[in-house]
Protein backbone atom coordinates (compact mmCIF):
# COMPACT_ATOMS: atom_id res chain seq x y z
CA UNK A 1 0.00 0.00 0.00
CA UNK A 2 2.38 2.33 1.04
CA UNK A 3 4.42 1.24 -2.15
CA UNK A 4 1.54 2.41 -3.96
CA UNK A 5 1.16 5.77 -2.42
CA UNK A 6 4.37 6.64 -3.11
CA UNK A 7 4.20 5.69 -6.61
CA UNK A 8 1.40 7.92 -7.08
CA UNK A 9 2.99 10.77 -5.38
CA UNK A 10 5.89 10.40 -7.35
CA UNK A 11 3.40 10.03 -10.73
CA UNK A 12 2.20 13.32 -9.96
CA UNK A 13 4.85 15.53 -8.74
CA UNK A 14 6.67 14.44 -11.83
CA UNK A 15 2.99 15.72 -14.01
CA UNK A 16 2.70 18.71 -11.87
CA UNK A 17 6.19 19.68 -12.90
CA UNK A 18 5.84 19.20 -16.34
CA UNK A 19 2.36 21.34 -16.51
CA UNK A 20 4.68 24.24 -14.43
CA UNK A 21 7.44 23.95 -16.90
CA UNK A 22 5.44 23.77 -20.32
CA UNK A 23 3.30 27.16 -18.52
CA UNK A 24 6.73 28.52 -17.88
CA UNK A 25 7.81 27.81 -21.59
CA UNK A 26 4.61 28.95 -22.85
CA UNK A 27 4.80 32.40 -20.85
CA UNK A 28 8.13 33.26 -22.11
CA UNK A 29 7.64 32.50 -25.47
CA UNK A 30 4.44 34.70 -25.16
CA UNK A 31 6.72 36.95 -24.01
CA UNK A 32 9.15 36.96 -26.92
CA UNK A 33 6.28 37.13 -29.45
CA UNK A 34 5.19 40.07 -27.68
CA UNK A 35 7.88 41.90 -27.70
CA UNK A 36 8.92 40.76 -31.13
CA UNK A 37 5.70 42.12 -32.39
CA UNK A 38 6.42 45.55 -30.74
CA UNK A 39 9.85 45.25 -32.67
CA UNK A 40 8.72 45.13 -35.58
CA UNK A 41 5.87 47.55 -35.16
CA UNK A 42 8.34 50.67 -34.08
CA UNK A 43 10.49 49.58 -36.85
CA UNK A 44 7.37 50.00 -39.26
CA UNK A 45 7.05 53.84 -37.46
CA UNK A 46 10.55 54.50 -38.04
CA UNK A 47 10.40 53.36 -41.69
CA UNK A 48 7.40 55.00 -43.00
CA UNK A 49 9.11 58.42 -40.98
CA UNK A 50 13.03 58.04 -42.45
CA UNK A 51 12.91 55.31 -45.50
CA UNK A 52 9.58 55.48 -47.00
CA UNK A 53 9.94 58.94 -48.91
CA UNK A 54 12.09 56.80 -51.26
CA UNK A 55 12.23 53.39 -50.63
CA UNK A 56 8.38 53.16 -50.87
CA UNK A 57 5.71 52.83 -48.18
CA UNK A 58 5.45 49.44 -49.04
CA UNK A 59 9.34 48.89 -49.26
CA UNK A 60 8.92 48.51 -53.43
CA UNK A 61 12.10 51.21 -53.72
CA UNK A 62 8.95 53.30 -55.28
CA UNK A 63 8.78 56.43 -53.30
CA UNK A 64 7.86 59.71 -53.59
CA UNK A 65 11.49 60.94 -54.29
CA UNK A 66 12.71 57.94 -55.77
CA UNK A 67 12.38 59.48 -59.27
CA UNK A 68 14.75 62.28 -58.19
CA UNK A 69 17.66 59.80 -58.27
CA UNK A 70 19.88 57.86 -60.15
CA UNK A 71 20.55 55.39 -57.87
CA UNK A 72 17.10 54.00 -56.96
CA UNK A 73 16.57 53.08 -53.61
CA UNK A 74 16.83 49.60 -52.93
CA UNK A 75 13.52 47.27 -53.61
CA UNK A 76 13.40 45.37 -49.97
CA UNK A 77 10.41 43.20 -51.27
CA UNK A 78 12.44 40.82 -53.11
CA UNK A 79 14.86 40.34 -50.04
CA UNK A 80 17.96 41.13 -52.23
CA UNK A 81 20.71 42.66 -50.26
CA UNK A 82 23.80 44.44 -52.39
CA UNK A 83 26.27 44.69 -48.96
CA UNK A 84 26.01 41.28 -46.96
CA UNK A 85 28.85 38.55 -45.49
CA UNK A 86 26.68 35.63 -46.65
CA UNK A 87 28.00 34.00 -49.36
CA UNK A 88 26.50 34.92 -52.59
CA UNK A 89 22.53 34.42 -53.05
CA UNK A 90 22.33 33.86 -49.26
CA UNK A 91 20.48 36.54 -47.63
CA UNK A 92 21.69 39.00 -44.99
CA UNK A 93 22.58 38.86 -41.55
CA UNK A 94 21.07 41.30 -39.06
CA UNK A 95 24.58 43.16 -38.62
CA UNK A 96 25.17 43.04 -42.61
CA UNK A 97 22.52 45.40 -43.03
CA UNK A 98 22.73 47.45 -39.53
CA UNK A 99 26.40 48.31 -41.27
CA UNK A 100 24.63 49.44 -44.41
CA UNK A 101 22.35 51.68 -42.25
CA UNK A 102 25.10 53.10 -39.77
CA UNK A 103 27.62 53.99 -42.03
CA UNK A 104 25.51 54.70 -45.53
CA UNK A 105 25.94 53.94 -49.29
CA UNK A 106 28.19 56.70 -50.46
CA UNK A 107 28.01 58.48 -53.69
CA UNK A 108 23.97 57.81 -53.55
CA UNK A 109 21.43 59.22 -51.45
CA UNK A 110 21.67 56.77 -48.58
CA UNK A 111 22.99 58.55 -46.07
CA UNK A 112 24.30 57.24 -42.91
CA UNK A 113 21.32 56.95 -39.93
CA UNK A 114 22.78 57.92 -37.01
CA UNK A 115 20.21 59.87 -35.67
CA UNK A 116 18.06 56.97 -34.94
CA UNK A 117 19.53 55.09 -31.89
CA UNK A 118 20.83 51.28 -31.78
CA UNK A 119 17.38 50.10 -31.08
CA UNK A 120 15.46 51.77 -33.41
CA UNK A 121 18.06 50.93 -36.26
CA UNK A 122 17.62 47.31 -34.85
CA UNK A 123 13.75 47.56 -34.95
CA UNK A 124 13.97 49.16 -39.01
CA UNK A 125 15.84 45.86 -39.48
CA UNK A 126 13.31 43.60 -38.20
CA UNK A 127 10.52 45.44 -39.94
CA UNK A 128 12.28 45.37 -43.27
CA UNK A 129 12.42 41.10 -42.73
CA UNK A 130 8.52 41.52 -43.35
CA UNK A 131 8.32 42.70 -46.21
CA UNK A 132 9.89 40.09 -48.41
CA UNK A 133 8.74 36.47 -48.14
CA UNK A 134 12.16 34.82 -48.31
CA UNK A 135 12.71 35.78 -44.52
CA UNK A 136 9.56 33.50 -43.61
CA UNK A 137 10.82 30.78 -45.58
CA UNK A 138 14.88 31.32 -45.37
CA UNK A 139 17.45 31.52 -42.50
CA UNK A 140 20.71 33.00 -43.73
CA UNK A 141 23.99 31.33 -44.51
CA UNK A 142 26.86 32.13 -42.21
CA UNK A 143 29.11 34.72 -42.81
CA UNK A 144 31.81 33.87 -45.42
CA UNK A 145 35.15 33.58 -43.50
CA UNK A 146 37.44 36.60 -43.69
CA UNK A 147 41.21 35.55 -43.73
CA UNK A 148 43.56 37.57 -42.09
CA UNK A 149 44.74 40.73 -43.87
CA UNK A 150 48.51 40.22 -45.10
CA UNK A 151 50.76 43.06 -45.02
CA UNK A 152 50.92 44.86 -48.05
CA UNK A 153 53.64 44.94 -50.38
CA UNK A 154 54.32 45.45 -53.76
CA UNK A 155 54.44 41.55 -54.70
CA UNK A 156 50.91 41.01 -53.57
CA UNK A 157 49.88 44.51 -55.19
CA UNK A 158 51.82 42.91 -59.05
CA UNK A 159 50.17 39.72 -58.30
CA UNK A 160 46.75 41.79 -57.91
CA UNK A 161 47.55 43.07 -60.90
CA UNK A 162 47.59 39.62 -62.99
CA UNK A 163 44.46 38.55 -61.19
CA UNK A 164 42.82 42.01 -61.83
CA UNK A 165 43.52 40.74 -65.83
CA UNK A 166 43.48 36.99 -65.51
CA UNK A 167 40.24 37.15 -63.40
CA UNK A 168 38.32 39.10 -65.83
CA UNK A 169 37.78 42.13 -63.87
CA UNK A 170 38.74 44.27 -66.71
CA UNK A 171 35.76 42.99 -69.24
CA UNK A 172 33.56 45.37 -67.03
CA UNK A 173 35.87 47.81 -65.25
CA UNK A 174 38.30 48.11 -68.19
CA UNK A 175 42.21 47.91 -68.34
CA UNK A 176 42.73 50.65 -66.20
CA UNK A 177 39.71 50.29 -64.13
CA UNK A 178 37.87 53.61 -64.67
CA UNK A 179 34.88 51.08 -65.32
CA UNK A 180 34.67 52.33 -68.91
CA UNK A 181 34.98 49.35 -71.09
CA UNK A 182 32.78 49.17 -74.17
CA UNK A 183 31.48 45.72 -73.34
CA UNK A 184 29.63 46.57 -70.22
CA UNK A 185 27.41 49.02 -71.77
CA UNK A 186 23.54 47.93 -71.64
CA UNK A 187 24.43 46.18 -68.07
CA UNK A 188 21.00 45.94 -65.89
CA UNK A 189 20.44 45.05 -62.57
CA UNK A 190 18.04 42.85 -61.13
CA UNK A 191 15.08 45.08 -61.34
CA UNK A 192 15.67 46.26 -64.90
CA UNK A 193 17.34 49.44 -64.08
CA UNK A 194 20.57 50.42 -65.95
CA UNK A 195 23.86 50.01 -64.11
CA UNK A 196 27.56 51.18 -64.25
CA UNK A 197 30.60 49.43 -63.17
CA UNK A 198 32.45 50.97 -60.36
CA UNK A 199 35.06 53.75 -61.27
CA UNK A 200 37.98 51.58 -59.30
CA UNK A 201 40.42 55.01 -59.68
CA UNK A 202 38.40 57.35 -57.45
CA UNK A 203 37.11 56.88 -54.22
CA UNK A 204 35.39 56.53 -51.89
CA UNK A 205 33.87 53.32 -53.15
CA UNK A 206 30.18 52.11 -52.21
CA UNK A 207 30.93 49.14 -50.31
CA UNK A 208 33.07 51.23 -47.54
CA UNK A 209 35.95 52.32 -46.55
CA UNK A 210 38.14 49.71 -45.27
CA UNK A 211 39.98 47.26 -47.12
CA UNK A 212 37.90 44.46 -45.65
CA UNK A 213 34.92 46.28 -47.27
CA UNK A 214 36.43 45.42 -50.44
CA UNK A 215 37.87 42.09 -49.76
CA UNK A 216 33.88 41.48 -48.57
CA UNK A 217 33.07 42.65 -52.29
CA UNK A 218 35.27 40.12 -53.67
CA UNK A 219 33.99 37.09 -51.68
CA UNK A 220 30.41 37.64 -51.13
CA UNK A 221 30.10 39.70 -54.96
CA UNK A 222 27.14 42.32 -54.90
CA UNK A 223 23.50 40.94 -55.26
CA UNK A 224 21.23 41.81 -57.77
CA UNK A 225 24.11 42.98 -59.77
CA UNK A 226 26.51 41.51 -62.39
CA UNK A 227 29.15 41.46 -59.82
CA UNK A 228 29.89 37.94 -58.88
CA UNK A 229 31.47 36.53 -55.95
CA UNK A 230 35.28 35.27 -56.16
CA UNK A 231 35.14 33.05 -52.94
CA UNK A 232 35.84 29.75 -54.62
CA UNK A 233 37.49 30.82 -57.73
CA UNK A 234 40.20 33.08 -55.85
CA UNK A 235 42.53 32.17 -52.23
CA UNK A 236 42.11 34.16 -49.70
CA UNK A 237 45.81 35.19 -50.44
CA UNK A 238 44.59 36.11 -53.79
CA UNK A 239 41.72 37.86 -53.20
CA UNK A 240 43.66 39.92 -50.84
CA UNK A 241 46.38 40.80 -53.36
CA UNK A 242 43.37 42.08 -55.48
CA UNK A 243 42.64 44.13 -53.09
CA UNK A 244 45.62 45.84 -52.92
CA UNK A 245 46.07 46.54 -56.04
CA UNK A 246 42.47 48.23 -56.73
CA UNK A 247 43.78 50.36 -53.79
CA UNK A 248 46.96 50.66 -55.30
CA UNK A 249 45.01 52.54 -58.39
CA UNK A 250 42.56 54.56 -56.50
CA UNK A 251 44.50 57.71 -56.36
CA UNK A 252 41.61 60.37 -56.94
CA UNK A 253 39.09 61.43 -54.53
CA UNK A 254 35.15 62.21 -55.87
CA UNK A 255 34.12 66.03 -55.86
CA UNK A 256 33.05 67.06 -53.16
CA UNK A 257 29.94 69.41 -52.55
CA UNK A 258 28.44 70.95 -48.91
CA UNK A 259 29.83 69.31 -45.87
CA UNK A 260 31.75 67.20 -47.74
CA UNK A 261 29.08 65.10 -49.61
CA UNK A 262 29.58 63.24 -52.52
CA UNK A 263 27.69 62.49 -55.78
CA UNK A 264 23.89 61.92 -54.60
CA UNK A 265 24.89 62.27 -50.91
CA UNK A 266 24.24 65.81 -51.67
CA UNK A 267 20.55 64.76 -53.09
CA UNK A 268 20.05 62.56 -49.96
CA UNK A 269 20.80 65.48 -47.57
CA UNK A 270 18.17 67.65 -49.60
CA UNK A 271 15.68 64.42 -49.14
CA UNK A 272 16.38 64.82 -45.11
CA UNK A 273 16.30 68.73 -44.48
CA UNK A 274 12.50 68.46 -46.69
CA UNK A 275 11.70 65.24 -44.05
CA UNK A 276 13.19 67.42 -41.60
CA UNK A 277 10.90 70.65 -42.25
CA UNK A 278 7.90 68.45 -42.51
CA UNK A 279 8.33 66.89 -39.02
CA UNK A 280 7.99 70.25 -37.81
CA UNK A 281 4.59 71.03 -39.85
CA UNK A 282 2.90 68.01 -38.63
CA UNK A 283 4.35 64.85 -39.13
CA UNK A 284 8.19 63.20 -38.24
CA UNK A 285 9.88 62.41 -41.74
CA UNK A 286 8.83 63.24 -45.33
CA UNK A 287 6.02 60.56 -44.95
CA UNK A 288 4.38 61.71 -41.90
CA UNK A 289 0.99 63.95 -41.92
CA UNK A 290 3.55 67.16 -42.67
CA UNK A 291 5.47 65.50 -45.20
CA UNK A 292 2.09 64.65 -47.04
CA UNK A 293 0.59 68.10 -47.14
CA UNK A 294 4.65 69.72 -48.12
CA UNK A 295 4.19 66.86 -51.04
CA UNK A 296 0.93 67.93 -52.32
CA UNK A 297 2.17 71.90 -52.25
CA UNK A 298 5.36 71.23 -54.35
């Protein structure tokens, strides 16, 4: 009997335990929905104030002032991401496109977004992962690994120089790498629009600053453009001497307009002070109630 008792008792502490442990599991994860759902809410009230005026209100790269530009704004629907670590095809991580938000596309109108803090930058990012399907139904690759930089010298820079031949990177960017060659003309992008190989000569380049920017480039390549990746048909060692040798070449700087702004950086800035003014007749950001009404006066 007693035998029995304490079989029981030991049958249902071990149920009661599991029903506190599944409610426990089932609270938290409430939790995280919850607060994933407010994410991605204050990231849609960020976007529609700071992105939408040219990326589109529904993230289509269609907005209002995307017809000013030459660059059009990136089309998030489709879930292509230019800058990423992934190998090519893969999409983004979080941080790949964080970087493209903190520090800015330069030469176009994408202008770095340091005004918003951390966590709304965070919370743009997690809205933006709605808007394209692939994010429901992919997980991203991990980040291609980045080989230690080599010192530079002028071995790795000639060698750079054969690859930069050898590789093919002059059939777009031409022989001296002004990005002129005949045979890229008619080049399109993904969505269409008409697009330019990099002028290697003159900086500074898109894809940032830092050599690792450009050894990125190289690896990853640039999605939803003809630029392919060179991760399995160049060595690390390789890659990097490629690298130094498009640096080796880039000896002119891009004219530079008001504060120091480049190209459409100078549009972008225009695109902000008009958000700017309309936040303060109504409405934060060129899509708010203020940047509406400023729309229909122009």
């Amino acid at each position: 009997m007693r035998m029995r008792v304490f079989v029981l008792l030991f049958v249902l502490t071990f149920v009661v335990l599991g029903v506190v442990i599944w409610l426990s599991d089932f609270w938290h994860s409430d939790q995280s929905i919850a607060r994933a759902q407010s994410e991605v809410k204050l990231g849609e009230k960020i976007y529609r104030d700071n992105c939408a005026a040219c990326h589109g209100e529904k993230g289509d790269g269609k907005g209002p002032e995307a017809q000013r530009l030459k660059t059009q704004p990136r089309d998030f629907t489709r879930g292509i991401y230019k800058f990423h670590s992934t190998p090519s095809g893969s999409l983004p991580l979080d941080d790949d496109i964080l970087k493209t938000i903190s520090s800015g596309v330069r030469g176009t109108s994408m202008l770095v977004q340091l005004h918003l803090s951390s966590q709304e930058r965070r919370s743009v990012i997690q809205y933006l992962k709605t808007v394209s399907p692939r994010f429901k139904n992919e997980k991203p690759a991990k980040a291609v690994s980045f080989s230690p930089k080599p010192h530079e010298s002028k071995e790795l820079i000639k060698v750079g120089e054969t690859l930069y031949k050898d590789a093919g990177c002059l059939s777009c960017h031409g022989a001296d790498g002004k990005g002129d060659n005949p045979s890229a003309e008619g080049l399109k992008d993904s969505w269409g629009f008409p697009i330019q190989p990099a002028d290697l000569t003159v900086r500074p380049f898109k894809s940032g600053p830092e050599p690792e920017d450009l050894y990125r480039t190289l690896s990853s390549g640039l999605d939803g453009t003809p630029m392919p990746s060179y991760s399995n048909v160049l060595t690390p060692r390789e890659r990097w001497s490629l690298v130094f040798y498009i640096l080796s070449i880039a000896t002119k700087e891009k004219p530079k307009g008001m504060m120091g702004l480049v190209g459409e950086e100078v549009e972008g800035m225009r695109i902000d002070m008009r958000a700017a003014m309309a936040g303060m007749m109504g409405g934060r950001g060129m899509m708010g109630r203020g940047g509406m009404k400023l729309k229909k006066q122009q």
